[in-house]
N, C-alpha and C. Protein backbone atom coordinates (compact mmCIF):
# COMPACT_ATOMS: atom_id res chain seq x y z
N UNK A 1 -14.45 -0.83 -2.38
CA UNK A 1 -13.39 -1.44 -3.16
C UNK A 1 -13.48 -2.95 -3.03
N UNK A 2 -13.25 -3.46 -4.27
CA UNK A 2 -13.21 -5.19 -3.97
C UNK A 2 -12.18 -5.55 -4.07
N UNK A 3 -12.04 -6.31 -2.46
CA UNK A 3 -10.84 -6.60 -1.77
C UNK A 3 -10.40 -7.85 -2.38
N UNK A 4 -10.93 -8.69 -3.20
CA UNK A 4 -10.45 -9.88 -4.08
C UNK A 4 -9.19 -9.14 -5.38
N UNK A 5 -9.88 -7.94 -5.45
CA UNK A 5 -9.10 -7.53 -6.65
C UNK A 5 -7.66 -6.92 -6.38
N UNK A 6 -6.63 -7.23 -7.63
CA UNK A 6 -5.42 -6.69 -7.73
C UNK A 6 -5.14 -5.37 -7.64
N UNK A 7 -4.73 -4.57 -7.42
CA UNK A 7 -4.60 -2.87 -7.52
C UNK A 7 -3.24 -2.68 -8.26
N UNK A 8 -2.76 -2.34 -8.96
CA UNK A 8 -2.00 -1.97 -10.23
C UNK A 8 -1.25 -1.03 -9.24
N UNK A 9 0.28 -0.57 -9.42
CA UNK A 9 0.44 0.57 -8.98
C UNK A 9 -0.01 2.12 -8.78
N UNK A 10 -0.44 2.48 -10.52
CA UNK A 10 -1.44 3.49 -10.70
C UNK A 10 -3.22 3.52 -9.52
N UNK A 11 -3.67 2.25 -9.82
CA UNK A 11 -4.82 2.21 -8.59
C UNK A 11 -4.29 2.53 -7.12
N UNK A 12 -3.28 1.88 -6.81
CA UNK A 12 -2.83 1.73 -5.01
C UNK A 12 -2.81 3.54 -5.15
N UNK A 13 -1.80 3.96 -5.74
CA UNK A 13 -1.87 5.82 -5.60
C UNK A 13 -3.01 6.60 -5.37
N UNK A 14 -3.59 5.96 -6.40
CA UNK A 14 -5.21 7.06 -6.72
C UNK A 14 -6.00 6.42 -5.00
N UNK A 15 -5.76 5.50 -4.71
CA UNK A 15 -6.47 4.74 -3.59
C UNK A 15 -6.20 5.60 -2.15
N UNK A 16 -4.72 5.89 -2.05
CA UNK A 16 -3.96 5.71 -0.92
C UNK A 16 -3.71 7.48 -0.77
N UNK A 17 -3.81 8.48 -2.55
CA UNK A 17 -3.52 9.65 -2.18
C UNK A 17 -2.24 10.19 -2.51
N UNK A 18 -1.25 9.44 -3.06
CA UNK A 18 -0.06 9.22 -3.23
C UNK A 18 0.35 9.42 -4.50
N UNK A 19 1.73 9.90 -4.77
CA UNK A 19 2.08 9.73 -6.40
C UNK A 19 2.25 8.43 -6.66
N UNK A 20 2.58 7.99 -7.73
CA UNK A 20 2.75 6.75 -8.62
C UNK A 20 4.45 6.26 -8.14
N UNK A 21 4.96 7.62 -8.45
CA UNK A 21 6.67 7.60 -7.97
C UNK A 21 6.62 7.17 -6.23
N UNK A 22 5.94 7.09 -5.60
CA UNK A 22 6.04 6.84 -4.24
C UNK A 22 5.92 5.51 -4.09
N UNK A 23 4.33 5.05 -4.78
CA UNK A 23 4.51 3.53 -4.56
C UNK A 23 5.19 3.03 -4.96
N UNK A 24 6.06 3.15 -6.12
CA UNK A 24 7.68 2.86 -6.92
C UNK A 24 8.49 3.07 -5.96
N UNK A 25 8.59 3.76 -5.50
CA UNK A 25 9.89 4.16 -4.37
C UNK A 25 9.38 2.77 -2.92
N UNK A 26 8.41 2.72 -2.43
CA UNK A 26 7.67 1.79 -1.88
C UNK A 26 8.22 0.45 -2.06
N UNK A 27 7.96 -0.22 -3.28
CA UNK A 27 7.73 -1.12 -3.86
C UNK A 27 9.06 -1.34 -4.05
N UNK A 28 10.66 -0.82 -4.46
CA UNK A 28 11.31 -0.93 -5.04
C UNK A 28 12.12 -1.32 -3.33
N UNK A 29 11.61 -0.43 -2.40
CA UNK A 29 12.32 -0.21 -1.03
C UNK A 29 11.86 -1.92 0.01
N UNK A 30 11.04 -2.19 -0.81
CA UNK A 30 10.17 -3.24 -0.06
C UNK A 30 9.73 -2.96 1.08
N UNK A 31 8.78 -1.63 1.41
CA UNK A 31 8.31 -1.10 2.62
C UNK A 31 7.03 -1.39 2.28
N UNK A 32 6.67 -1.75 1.50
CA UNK A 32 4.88 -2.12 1.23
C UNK A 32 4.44 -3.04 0.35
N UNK A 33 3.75 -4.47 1.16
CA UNK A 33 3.62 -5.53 0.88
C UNK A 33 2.81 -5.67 -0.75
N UNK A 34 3.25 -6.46 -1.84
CA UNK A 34 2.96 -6.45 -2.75
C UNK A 34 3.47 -8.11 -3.42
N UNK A 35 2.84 -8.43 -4.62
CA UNK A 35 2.62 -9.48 -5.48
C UNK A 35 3.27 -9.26 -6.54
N UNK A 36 4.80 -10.20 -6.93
CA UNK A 36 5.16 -10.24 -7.89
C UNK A 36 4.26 -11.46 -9.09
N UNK A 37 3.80 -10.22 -10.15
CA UNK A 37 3.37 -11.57 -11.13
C UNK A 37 4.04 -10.75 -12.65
N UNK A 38 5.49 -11.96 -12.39
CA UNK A 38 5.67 -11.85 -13.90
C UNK A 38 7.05 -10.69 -13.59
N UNK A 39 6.84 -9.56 -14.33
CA UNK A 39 7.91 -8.20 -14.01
C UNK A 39 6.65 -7.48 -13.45
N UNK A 40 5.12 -7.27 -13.28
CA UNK A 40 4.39 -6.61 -12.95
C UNK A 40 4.14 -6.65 -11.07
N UNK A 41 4.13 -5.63 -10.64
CA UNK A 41 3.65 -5.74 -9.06
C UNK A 41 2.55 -5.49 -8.96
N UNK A 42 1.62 -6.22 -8.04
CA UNK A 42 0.51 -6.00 -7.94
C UNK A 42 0.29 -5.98 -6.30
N UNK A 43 -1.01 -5.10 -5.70
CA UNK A 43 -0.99 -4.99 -4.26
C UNK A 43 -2.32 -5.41 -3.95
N UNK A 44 -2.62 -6.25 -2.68
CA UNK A 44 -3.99 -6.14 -2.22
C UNK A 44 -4.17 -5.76 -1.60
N UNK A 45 -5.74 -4.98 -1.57
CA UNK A 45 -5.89 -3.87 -0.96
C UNK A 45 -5.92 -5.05 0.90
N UNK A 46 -6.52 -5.44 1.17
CA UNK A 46 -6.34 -5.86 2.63
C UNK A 46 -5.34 -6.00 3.05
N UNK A 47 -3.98 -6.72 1.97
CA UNK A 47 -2.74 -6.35 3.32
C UNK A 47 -2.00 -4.87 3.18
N UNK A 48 -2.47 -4.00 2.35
CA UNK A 48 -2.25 -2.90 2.31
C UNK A 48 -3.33 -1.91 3.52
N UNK A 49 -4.14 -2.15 3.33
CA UNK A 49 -5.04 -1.83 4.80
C UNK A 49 -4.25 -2.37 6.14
N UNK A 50 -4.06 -3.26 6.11
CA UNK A 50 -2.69 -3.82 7.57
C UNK A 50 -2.20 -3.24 7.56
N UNK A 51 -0.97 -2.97 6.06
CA UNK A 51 -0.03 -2.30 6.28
C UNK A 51 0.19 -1.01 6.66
N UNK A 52 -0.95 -0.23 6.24
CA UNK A 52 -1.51 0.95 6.91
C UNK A 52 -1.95 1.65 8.68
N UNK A 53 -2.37 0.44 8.70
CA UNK A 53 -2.85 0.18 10.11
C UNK A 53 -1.55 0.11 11.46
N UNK A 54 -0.91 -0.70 10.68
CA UNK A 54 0.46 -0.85 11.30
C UNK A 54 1.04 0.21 11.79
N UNK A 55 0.56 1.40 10.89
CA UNK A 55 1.65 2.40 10.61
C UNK A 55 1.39 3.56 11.30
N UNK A 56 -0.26 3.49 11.94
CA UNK A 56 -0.86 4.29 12.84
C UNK A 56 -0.51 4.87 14.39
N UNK A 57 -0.11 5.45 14.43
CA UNK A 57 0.72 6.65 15.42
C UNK A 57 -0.95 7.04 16.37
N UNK A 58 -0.74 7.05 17.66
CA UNK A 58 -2.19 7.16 18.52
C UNK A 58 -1.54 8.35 18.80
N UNK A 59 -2.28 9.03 19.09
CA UNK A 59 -1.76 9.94 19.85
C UNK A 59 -1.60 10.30 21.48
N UNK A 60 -0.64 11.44 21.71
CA UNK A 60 -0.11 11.17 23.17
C UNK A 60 -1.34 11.55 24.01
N UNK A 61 -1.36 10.89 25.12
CA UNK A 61 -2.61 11.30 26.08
C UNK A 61 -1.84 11.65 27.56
N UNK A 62 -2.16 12.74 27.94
CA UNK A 62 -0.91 12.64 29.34
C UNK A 62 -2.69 12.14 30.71
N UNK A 63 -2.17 11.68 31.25
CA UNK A 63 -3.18 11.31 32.35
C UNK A 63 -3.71 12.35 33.72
């Protein structure tokens, strides 16, 4: 994926696995970083990769 480029809501879904209504629900909730241009939102994929990353749960290890 080229990380210069904009991802449309429809792309971030198809990208991420997700319905369209989610990144709307997302986007509307301001839980996932995005680019207002205009009335259109647009996302890049690298701080969406952060934002992902962020969101990563390790799992438990008992010692």
């Amino acid at each position: 994926m080229d990380s210069k480029k904009l991802l449309s809501p429809k792309e971030l879904a198809e990208y991420m696995g997700i319905s369209i209504g989610t990144v709307y629900s997302y986007t509307y909730q301001k839980l996932i970083p995005y680019i207002k241009i205009g009335r259109l939102a647009r996302f890049e994929p690298v701080a969406v990769e952060a934002w992902i990353k962020e969101r990563r749960i390790e799992p438990f290890r008992m010692n």
